[in-house]
Protein backbone atom coordinates (compact mmCIF):
# COMPACT_ATOMS: atom_id res chain seq x y z
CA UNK A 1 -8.22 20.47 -12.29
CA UNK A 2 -8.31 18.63 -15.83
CA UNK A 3 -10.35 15.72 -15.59
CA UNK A 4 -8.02 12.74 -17.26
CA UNK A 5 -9.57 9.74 -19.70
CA UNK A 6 -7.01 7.57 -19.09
CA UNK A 7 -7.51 4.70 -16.95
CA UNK A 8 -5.37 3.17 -14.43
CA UNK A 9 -6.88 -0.48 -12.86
CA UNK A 10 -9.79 0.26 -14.22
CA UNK A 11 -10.31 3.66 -12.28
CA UNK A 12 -10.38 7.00 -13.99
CA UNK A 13 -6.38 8.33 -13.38
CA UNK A 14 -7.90 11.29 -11.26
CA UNK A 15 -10.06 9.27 -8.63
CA UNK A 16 -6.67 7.52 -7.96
CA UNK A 17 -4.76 10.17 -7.56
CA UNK A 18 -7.49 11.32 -5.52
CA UNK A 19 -7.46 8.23 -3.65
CA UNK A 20 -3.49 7.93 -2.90
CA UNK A 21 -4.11 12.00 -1.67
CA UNK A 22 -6.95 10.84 0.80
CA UNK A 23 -4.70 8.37 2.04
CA UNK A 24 -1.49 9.74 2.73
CA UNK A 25 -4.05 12.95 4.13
CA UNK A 26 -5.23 10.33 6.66
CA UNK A 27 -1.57 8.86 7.61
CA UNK A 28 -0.05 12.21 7.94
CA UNK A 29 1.17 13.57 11.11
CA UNK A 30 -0.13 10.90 12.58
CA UNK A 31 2.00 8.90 15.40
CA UNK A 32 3.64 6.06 14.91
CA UNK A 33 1.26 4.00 17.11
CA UNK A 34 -1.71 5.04 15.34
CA UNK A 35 0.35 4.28 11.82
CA UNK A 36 1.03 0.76 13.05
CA UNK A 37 -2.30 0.22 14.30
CA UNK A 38 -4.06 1.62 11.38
CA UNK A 39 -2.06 -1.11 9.42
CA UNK A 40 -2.47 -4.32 11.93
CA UNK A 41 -5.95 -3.35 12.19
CA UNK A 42 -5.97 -3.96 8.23
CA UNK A 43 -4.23 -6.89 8.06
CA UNK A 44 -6.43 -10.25 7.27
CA UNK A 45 -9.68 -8.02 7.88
CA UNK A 46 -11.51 -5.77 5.14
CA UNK A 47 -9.99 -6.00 1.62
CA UNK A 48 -11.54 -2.37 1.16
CA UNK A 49 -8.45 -1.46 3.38
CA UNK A 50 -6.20 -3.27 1.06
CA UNK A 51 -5.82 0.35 -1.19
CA UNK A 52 -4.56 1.76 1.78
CA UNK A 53 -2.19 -0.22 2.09
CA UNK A 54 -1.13 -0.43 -1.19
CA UNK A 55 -0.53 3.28 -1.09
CA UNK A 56 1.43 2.89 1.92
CA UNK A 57 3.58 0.18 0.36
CA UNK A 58 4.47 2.30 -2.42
CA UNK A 59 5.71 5.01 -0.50
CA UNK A 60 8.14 2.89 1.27
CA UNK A 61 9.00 1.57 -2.19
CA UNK A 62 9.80 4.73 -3.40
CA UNK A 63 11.69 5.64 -0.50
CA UNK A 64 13.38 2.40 -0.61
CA UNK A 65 17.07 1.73 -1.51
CA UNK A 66 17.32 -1.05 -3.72
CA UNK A 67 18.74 -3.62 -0.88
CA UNK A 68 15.84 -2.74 0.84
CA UNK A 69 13.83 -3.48 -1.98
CA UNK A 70 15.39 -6.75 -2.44
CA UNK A 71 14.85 -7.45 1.24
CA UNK A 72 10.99 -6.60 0.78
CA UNK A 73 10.90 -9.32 -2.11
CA UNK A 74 12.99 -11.77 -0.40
CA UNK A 75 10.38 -11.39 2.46
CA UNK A 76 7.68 -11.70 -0.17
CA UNK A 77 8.59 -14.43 -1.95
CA UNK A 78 9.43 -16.31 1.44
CA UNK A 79 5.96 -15.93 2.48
CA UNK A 80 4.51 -16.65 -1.15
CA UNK A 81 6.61 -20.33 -0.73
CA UNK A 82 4.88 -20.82 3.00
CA UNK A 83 1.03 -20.04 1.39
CA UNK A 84 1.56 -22.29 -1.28
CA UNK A 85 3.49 -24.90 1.39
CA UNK A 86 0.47 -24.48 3.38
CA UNK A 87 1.85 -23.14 6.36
């Protein structure tokens, strides 16, 4: 494998691919229980899970159609308006 130079968030390009390949490894074939789970269980707890999730979020972007997509920033931007509210 070529080792890139370019850097993506400050990471070398490969360790992130690397990364996004241990992740969806560690998802897949799993149930959905253990999926759902795996994500509560990362919710408001570690931020070192918050990769994880960030890979997971982009594969339901990608798989998205774009009224989904607008429904997952609707959502978004609801819950940006409650933080800053407060609630």
């Amino acid at each position: 494998m070529k080792q890139a130079h370019a850097k993506e968030g400050g990471l070398p390009v490969a360790v992130t691919l690397n990364l996004r390949q241990a992740i969806v490894q560690k998802v897949k074939n799993k149930p959905d229980e253990d999926i759902v789970d795996m994500i509560e269980g990362s919710i408001d707890y570690d931020e070192r899970a918050l990769p994880g999730l960030g890979v997971l979020f982009e594969l339901i972007w990608k798989a998205s159609s774009s009224e989904a997509r607008q429904q997952l920033i609707d959502t978004l931007q609801s819950k940006l308006q409650d933080e800053q509210a407060g609630k």
